[in-house]
Protein backbone atom coordinates (compact mmCIF):
# COMPACT_ATOMS: atom_id res chain seq x y z
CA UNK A 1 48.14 -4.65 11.10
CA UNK A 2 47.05 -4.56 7.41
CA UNK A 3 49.82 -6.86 6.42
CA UNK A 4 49.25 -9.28 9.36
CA UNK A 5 45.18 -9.43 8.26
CA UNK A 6 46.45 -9.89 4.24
CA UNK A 7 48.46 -13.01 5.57
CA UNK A 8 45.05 -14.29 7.93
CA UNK A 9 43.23 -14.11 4.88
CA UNK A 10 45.68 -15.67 2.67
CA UNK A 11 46.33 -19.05 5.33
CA UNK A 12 41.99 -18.68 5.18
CA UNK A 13 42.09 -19.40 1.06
CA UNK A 14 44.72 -22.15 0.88
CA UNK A 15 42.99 -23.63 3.90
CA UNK A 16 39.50 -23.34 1.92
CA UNK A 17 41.32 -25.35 -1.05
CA UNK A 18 42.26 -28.23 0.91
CA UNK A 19 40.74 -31.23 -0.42
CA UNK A 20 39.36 -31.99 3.19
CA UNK A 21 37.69 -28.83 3.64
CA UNK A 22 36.69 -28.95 0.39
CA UNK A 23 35.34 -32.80 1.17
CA UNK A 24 33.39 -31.48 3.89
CA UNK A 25 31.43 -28.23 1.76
CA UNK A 26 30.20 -31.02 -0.85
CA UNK A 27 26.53 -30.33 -2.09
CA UNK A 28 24.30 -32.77 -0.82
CA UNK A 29 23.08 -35.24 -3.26
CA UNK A 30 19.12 -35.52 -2.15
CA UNK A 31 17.27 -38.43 -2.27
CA UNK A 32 18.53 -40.04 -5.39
CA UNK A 33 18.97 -43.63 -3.43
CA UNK A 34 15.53 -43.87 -2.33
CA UNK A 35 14.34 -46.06 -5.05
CA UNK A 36 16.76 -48.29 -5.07
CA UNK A 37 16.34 -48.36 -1.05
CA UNK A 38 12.60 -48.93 -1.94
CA UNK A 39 12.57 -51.37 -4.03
CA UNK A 40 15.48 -53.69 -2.32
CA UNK A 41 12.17 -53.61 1.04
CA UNK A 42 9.79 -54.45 -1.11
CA UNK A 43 11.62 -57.50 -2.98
CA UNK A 44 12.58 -58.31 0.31
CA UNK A 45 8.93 -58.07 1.91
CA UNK A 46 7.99 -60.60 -1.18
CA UNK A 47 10.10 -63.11 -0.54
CA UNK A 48 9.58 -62.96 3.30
CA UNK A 49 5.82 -63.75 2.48
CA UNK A 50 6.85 -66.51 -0.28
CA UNK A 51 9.38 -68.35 2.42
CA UNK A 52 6.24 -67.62 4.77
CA UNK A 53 3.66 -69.62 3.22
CA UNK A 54 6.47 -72.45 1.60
CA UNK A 55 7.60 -73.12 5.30
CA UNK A 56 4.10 -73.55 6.64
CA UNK A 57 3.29 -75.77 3.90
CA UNK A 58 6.63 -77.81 4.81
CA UNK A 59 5.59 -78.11 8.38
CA UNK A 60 2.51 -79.47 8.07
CA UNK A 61 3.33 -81.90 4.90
CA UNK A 62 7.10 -83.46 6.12
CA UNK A 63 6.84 -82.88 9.75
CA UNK A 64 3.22 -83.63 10.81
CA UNK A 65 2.26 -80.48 12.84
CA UNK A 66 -1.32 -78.99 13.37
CA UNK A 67 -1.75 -75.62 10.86
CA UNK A 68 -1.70 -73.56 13.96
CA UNK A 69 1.37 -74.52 15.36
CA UNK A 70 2.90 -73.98 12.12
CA UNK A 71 1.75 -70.98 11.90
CA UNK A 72 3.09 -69.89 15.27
CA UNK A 73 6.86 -71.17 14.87
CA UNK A 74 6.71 -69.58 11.16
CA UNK A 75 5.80 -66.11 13.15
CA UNK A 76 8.63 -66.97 15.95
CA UNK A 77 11.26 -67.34 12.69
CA UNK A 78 10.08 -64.20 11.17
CA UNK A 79 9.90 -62.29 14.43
CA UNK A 80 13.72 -63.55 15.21
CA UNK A 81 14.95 -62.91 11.67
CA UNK A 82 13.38 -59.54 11.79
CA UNK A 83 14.81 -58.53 15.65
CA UNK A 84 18.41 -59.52 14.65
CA UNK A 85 19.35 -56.30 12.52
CA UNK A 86 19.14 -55.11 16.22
CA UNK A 87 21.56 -57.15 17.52
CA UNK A 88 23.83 -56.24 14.87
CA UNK A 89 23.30 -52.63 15.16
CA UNK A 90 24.12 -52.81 18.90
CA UNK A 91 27.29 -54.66 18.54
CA UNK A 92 28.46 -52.25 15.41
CA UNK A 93 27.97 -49.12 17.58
CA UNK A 94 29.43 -50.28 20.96
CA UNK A 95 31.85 -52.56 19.85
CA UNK A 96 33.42 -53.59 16.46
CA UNK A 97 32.47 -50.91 14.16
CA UNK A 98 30.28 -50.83 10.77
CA UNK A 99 32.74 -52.32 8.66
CA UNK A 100 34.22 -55.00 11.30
CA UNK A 101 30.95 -55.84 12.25
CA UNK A 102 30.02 -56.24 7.97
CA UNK A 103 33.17 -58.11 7.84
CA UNK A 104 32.67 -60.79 10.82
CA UNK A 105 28.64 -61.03 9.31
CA UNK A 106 30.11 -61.83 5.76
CA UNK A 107 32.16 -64.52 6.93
CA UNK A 108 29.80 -65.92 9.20
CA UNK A 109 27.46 -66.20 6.17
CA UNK A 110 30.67 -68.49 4.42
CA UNK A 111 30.80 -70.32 6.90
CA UNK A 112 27.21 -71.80 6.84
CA UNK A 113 27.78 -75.36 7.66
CA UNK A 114 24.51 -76.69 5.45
CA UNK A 115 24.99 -74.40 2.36
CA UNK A 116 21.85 -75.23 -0.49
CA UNK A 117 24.38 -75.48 -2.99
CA UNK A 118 26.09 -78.62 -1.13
CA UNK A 119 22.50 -80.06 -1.43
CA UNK A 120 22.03 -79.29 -5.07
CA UNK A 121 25.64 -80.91 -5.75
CA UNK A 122 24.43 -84.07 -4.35
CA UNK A 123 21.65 -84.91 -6.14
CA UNK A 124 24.03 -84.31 -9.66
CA UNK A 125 25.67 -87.03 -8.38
CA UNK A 126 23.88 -89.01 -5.53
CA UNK A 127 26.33 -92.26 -5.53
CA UNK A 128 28.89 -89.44 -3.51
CA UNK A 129 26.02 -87.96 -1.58
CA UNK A 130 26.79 -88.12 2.40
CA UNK A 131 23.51 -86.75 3.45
């Protein structure tokens, strides 16, 4: 019996210094993310308001609509472009996965069909502009 426990506890080291056991008895690393987390929201949240108030603005100068209605289809765009992380978070966890599902977005962002920078090349040289 003593031999056969020497041998269990033996199989129990070399098992302990397998790199996935030892993957999975890493120390956690705390918080040390959370300001970068932090401040990515709060860029984010000032830019949201800056698009806010510059898409009002364009509303009522270029298109002719009443403050108020502005005001409500600026709130509908914000409320959709806040909702959709939702959507995506659905269709990662019951379908495609994280990384599928950051793939497909990624593309889909390439694939933009009216891309500012197309804009900014045409009026460098507005003789070839097709807008």
């Amino acid at each position: 019996m003593a031999a056969g426990e020497e041998e269990g506890q033996a199989r129990q080291i070399d098992r302990a210094s397998e790199p996935a056991v030892a993957a999975r008895r890493r120390k956690p690393q705390g918080w040390k993310c959370m300001p970068f987390i932090i401040a990515n929201e709060t860029f984010e949240k000032a830019a949201s308001f800056g698009v806010a108030a510059n898409l009002t603005t364009y509303l009522v100068k270029r298109f002719s609509i009443g403050q108020l209605q502005a005001t409500n289809i600026t709130n509908i765009f914000f409320a959709t472009l806040n909702l959709t992380p939702l959507l995506g978070a659905f269709i990662s966890d019951s379908y495609l996965g994280r990384f599928k599902t950051l793939a497909y977005g990624c593309f889909a962002t390439l694939l933009q069909p009216d891309s500012p920078k197309k804009k900014q090349f045409s009026k460098i040289n507005p003789a070839k502009s097709h807008y």
